[in-house]
N, C-alpha and C. Protein backbone atom coordinates (compact mmCIF):
# COMPACT_ATOMS: atom_id res chain seq x y z
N UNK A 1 121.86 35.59 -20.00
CA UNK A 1 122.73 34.77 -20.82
C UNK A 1 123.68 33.98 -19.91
N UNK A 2 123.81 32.75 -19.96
CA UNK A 2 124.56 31.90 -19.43
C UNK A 2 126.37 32.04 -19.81
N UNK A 3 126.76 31.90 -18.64
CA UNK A 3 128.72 32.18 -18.79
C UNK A 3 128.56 30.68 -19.03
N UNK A 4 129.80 31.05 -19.94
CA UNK A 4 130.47 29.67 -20.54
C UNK A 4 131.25 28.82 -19.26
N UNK A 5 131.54 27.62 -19.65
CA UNK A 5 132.56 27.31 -18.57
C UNK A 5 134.23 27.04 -18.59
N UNK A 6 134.50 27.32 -20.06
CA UNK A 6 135.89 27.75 -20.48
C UNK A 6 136.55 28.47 -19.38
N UNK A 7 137.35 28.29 -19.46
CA UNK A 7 138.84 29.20 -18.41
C UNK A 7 139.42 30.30 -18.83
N UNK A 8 139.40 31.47 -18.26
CA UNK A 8 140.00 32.60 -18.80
C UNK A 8 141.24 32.66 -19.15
N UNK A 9 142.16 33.15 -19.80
CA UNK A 9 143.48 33.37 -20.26
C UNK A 9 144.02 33.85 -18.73
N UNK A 10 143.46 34.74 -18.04
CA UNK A 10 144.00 35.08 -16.89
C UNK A 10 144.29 34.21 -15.55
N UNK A 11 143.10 33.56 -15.64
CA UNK A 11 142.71 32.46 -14.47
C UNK A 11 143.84 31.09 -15.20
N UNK A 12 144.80 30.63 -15.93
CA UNK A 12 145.50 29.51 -16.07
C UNK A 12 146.67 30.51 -15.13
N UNK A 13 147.08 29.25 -14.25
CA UNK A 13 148.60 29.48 -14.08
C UNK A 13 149.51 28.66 -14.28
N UNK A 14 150.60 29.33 -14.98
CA UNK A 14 151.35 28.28 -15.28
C UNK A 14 152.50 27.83 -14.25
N UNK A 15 152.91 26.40 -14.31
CA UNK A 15 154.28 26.16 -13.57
C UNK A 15 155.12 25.85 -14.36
N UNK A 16 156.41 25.78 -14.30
CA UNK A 16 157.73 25.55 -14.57
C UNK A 16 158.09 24.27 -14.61
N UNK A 17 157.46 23.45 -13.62
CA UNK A 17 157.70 22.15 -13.68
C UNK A 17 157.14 22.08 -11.96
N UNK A 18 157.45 21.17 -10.91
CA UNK A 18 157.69 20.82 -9.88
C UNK A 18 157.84 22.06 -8.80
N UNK A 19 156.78 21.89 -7.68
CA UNK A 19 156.88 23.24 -7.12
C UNK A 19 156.83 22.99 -5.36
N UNK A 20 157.67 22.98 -4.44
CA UNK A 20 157.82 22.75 -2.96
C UNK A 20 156.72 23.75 -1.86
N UNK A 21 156.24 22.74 -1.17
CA UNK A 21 155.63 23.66 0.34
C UNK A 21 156.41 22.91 1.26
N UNK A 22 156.04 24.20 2.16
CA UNK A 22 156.66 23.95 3.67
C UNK A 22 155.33 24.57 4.21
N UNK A 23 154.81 23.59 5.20
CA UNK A 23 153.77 24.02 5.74
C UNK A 23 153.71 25.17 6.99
N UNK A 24 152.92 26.00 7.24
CA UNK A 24 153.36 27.07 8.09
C UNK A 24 153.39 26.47 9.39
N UNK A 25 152.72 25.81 9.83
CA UNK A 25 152.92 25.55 11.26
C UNK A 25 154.53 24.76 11.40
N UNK A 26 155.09 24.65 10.14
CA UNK A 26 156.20 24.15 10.37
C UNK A 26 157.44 25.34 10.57
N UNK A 27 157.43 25.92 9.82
CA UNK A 27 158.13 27.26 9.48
C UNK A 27 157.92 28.43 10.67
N UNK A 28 156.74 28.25 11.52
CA UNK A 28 156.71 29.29 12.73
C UNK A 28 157.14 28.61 14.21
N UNK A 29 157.39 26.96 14.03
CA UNK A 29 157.76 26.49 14.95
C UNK A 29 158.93 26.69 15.14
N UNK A 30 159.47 26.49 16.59
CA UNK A 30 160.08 26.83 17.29
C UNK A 30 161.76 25.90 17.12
N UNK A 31 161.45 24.31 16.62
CA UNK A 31 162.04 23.79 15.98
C UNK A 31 162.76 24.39 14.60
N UNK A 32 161.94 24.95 13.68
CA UNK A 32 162.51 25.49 12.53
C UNK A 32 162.86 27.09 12.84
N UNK A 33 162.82 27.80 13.36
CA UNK A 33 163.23 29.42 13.85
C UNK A 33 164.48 29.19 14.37
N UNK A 34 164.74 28.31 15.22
CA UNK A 34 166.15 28.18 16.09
C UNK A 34 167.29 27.30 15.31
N UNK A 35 167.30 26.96 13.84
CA UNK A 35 167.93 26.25 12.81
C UNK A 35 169.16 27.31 12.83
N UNK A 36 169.99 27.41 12.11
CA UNK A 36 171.07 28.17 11.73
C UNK A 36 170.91 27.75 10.41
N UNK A 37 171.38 29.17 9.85
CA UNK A 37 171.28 29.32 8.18
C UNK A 37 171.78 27.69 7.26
N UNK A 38 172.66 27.70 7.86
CA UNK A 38 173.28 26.30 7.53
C UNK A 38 172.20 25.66 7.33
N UNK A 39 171.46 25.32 8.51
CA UNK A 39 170.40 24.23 8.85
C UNK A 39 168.93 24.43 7.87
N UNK A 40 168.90 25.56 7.87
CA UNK A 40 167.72 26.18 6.75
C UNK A 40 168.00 26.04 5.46
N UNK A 41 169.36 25.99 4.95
CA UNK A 41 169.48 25.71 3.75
C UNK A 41 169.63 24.25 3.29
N UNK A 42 169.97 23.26 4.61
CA UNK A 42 169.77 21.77 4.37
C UNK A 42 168.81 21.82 4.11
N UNK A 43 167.86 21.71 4.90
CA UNK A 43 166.29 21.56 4.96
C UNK A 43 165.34 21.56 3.30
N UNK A 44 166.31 22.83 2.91
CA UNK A 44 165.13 23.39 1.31
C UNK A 44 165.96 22.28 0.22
N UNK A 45 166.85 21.71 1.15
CA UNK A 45 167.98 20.56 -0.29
C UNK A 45 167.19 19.59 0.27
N UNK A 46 167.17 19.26 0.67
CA UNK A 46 166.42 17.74 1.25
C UNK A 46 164.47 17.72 0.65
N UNK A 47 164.28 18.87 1.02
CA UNK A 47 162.63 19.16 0.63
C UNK A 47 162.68 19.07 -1.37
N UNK A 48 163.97 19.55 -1.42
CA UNK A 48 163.77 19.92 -3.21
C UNK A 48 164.03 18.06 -3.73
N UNK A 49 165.03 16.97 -2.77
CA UNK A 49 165.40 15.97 -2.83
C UNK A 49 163.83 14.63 -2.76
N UNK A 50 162.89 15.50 -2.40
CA UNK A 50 161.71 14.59 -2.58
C UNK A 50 161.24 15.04 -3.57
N UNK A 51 160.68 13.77 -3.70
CA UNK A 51 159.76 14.04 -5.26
C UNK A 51 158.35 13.61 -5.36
N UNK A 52 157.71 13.60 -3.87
CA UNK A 52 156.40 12.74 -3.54
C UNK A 52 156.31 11.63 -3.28
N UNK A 53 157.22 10.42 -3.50
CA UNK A 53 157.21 9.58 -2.80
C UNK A 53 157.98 8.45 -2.08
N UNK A 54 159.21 9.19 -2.27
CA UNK A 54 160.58 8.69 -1.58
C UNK A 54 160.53 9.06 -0.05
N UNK A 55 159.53 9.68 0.65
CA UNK A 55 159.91 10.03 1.75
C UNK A 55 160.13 8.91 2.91
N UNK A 56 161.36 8.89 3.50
CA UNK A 56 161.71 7.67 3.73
C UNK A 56 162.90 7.43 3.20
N UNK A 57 163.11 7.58 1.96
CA UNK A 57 164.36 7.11 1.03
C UNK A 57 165.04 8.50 0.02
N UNK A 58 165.17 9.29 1.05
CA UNK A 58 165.41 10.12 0.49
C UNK A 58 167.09 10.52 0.55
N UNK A 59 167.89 10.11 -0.32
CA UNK A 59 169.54 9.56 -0.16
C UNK A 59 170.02 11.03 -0.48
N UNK A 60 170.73 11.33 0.87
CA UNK A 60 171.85 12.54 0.60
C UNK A 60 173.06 12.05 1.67
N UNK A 61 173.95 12.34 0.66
CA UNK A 61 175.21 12.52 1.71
C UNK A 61 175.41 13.81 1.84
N UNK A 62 176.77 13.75 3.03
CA UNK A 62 176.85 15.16 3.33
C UNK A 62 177.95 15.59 2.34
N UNK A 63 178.29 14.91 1.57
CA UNK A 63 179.34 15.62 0.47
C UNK A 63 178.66 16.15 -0.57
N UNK A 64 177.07 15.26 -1.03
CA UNK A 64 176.92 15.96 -1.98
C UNK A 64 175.25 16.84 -1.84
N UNK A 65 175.61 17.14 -0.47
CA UNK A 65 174.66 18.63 0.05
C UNK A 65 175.72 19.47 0.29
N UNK A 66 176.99 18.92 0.46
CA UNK A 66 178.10 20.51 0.40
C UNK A 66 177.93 20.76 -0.62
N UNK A 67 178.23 20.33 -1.93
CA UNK A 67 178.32 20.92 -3.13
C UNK A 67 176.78 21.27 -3.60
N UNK A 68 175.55 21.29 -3.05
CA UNK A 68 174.87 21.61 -3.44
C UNK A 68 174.11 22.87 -2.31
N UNK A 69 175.08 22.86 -0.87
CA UNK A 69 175.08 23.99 -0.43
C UNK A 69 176.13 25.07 -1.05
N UNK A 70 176.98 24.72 -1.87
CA UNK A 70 178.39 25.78 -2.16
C UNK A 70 177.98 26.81 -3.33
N UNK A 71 176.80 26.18 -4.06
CA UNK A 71 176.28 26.66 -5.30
C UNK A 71 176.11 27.42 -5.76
N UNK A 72 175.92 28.75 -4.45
CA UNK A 72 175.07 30.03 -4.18
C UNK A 72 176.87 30.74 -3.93
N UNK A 73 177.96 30.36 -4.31
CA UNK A 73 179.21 31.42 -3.44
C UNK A 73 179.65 30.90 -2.40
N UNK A 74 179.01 30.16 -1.30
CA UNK A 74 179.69 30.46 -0.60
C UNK A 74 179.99 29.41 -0.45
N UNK A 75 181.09 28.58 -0.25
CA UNK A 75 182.06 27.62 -0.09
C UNK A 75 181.45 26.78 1.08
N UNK A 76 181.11 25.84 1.27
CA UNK A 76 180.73 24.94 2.04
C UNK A 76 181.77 23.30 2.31
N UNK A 77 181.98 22.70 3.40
CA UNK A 77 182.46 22.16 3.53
C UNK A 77 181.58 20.14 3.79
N UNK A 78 182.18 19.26 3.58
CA UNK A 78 181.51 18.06 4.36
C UNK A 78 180.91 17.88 5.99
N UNK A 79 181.87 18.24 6.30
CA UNK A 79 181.72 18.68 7.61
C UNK A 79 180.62 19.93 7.99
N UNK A 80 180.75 20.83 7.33
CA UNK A 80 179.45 21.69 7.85
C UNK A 80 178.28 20.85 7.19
N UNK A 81 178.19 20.23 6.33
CA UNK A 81 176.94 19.62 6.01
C UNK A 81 176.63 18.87 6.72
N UNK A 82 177.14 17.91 7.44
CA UNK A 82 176.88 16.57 8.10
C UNK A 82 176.48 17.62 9.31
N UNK A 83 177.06 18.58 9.57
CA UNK A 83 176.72 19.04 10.86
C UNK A 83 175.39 19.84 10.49
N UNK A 84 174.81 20.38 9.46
CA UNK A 84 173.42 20.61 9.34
C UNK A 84 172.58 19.96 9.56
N UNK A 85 172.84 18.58 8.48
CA UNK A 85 172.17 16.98 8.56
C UNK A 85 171.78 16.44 9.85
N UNK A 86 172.70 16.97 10.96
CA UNK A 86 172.65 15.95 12.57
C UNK A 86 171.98 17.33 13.32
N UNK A 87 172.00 18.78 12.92
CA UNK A 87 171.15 20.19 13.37
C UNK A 87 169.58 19.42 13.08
N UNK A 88 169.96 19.54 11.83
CA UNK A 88 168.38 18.96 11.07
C UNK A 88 167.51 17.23 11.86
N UNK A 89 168.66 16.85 12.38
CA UNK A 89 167.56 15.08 12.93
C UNK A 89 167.63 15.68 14.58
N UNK A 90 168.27 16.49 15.17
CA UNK A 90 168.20 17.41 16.51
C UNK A 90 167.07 17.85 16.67
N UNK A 91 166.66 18.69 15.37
CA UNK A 91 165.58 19.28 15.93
C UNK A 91 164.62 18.73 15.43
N UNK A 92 164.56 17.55 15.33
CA UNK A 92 163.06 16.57 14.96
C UNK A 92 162.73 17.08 13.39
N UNK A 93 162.95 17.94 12.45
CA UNK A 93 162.66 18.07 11.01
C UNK A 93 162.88 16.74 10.48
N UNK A 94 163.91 15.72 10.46
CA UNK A 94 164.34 14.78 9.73
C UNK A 94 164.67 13.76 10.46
N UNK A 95 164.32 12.48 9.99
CA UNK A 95 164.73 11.44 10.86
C UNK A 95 165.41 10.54 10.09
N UNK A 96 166.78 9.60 10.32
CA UNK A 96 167.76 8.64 9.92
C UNK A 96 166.76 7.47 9.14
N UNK A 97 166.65 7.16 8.17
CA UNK A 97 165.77 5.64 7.96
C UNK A 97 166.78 4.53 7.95
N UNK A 98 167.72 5.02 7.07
CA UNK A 98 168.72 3.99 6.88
C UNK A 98 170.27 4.82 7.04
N UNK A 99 171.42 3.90 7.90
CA UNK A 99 172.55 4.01 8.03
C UNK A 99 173.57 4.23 6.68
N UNK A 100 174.38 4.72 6.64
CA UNK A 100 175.42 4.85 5.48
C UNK A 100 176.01 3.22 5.79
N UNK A 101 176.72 2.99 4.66
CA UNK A 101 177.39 1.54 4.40
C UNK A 101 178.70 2.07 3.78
N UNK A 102 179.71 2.37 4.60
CA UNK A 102 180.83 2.47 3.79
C UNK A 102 181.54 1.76 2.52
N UNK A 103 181.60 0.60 2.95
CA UNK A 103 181.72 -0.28 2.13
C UNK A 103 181.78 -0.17 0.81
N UNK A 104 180.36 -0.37 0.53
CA UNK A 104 179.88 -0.22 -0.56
C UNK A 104 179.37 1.25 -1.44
N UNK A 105 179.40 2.46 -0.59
CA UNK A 105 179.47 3.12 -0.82
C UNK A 105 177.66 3.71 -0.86
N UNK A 106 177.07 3.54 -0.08
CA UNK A 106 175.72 3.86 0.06
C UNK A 106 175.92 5.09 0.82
N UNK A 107 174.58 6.46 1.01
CA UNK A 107 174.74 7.32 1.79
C UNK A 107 173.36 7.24 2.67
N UNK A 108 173.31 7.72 3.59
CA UNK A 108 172.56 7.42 4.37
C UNK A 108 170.85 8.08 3.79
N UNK A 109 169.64 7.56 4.75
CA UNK A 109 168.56 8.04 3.94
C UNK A 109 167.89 8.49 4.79
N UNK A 110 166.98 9.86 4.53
CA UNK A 110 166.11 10.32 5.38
C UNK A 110 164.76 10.59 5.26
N UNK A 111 163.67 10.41 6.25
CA UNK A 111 162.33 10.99 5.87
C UNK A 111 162.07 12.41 6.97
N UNK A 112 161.67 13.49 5.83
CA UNK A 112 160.75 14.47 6.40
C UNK A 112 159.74 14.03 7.07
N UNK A 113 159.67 14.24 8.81
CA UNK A 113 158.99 14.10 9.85
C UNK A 113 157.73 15.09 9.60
N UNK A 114 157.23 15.83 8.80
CA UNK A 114 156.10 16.50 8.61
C UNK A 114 155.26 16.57 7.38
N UNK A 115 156.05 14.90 6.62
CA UNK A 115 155.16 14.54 5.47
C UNK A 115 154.87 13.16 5.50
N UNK A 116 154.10 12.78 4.75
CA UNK A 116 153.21 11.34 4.92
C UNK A 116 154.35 10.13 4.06
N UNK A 117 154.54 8.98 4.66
CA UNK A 117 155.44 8.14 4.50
C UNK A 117 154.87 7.36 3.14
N UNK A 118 154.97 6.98 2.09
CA UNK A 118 154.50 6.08 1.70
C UNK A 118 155.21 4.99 1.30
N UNK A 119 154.35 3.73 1.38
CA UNK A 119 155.05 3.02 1.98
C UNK A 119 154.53 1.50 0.56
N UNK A 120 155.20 1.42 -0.55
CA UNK A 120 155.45 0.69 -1.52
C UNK A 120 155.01 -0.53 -1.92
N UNK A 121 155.32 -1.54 -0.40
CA UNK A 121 154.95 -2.84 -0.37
C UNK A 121 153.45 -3.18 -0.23
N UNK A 122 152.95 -2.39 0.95
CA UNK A 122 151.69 -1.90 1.18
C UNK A 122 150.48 -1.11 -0.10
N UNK A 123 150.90 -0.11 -0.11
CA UNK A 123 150.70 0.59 -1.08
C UNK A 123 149.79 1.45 -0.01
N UNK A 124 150.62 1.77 0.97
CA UNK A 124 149.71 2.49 1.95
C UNK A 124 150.70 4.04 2.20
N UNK A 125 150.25 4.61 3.02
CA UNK A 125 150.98 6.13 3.41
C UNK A 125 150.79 5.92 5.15
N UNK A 126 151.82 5.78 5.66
CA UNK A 126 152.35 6.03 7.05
C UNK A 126 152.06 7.71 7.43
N UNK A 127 150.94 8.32 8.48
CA UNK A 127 150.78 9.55 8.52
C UNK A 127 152.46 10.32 9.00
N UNK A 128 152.72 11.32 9.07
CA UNK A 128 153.82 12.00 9.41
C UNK A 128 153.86 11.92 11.07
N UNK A 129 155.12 11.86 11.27
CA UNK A 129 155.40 11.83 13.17
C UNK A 129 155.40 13.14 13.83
N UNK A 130 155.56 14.25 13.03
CA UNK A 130 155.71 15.26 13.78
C UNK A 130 156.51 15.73 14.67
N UNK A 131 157.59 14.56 15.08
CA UNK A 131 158.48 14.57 15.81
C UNK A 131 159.27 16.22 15.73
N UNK A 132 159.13 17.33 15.08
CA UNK A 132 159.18 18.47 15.54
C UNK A 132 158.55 19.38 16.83
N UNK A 133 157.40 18.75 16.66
CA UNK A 133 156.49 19.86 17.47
C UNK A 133 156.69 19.47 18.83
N UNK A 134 158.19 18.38 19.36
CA UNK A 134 158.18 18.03 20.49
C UNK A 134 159.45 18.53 20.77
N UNK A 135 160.53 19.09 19.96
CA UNK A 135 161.38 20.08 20.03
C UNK A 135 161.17 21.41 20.92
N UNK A 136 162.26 21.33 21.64
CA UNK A 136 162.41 22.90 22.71
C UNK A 136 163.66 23.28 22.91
N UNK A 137 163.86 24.44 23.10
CA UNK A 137 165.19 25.08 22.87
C UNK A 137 165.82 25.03 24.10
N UNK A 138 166.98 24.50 24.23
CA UNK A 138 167.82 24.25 25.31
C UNK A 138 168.01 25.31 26.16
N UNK A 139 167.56 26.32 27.11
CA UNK A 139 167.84 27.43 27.64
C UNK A 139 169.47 28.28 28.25
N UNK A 140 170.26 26.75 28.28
CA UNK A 140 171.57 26.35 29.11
C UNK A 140 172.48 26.84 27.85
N UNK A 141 171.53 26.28 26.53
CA UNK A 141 172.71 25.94 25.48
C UNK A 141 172.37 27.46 24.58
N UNK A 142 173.66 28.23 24.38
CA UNK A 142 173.94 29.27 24.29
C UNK A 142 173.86 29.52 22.52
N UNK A 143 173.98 28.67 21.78
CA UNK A 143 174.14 28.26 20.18
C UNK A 143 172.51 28.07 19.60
N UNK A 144 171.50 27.93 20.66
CA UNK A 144 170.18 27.66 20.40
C UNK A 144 168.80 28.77 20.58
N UNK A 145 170.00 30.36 21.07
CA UNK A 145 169.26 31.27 21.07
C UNK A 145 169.23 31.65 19.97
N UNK A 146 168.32 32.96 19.83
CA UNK A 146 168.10 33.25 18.73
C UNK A 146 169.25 34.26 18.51
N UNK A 147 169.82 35.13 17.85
CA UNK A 147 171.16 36.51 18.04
C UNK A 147 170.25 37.65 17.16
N UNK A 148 170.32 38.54 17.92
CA UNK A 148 170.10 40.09 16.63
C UNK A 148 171.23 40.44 16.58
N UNK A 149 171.17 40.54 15.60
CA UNK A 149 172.60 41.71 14.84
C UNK A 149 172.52 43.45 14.79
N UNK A 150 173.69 43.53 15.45
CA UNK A 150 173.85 45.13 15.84
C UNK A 150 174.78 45.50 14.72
N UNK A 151 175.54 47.01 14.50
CA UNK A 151 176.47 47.67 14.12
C UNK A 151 177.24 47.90 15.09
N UNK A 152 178.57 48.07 14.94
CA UNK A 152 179.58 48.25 15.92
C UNK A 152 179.58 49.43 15.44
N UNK A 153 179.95 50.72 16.91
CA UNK A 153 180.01 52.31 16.21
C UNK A 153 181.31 52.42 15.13
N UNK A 154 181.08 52.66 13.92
CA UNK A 154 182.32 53.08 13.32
C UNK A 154 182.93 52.06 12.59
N UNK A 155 181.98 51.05 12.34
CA UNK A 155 182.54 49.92 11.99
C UNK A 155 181.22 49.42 11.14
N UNK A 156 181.49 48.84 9.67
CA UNK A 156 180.65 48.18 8.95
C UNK A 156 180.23 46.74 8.98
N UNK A 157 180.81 46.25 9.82
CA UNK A 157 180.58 44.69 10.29
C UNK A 157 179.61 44.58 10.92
N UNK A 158 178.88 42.87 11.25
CA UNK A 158 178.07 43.41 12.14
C UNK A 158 178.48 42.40 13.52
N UNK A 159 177.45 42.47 14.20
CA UNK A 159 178.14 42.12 15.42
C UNK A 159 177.07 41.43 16.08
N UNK A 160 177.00 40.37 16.34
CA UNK A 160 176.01 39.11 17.01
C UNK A 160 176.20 39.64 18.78
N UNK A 161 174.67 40.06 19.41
CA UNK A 161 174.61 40.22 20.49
C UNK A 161 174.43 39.13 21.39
């Protein structure tokens, strides 16, 4: 007897709406491991900030990735964002497309360096630069190691070796 070709109740999965990858060779590189939490949590605002085909034009300021880093508790500042934002184009994840315009009040725009550009006028897709995988960790610079965290005896804090 021949199986039908209907879909099982089990075999549908459903989504919620809109769903993000980060590709692994991105996530085990050496570029993305040496980020600071800060920098890891830009990264998943900026990734959630595409929508498939803005990459390139993808508009965040750093005021309103503080408030969308603060979301979770913990209080975030402009300044620590912008300083994720410039962590994040450091280590090749993100690159500047367009400048902020004070003026007028524009915020600056960025494309993810490990997704495909597309490109509007054309109606073409610019492949990704990769400009990560040419990232290396400064050996000199002391902020770019990695830290394990110890216990201090007698003490519940922890303590960056």
């Amino acid at each position: 007897m021949a199986r039908g070709t209907g879909t099982r109740k089990a075999d549908k999965v459903e989504h919620d709406g809109r769903y993000h990858t980060l590709p692994e060779n991105v996530t085990g590189s050496p570029a993305f491991l040496h980020l600071s939490p800060r920098g890891m949590q830009a990264i998943f605002h900026l990734i959630r900030a595409f929508n498939g085909f803005n990459n390139g034009k993808i508009v965040m300021s750093a005021r309103q990735l503080a408030h969308l880093m603060s979301m979770g508790g913990h209080p975030c500042t402009a300044k620590t964002a912008a300083a994720a934002l410039r962590e994040l184009a450091e280590h090749g994840l993100i690159a500047i497309t367009q400048r902020e315009v004070w003026r007028s009040g524009m915020a600056r725009e960025y494309r993810l360096t490990f997704i495909r550009t597309y490109c509007e006028h054309s109606r073409t897709s610019v492949p990704a630069s990769h400009e990560w995988k040419r990232w290396r960790p400064d050996p000199e610079n002391k902020r770019q190691k990695v830290r394990s965290v110890t216990r201090k005896k007698g003490k519940g804090a922890p303590r960056a070796n």
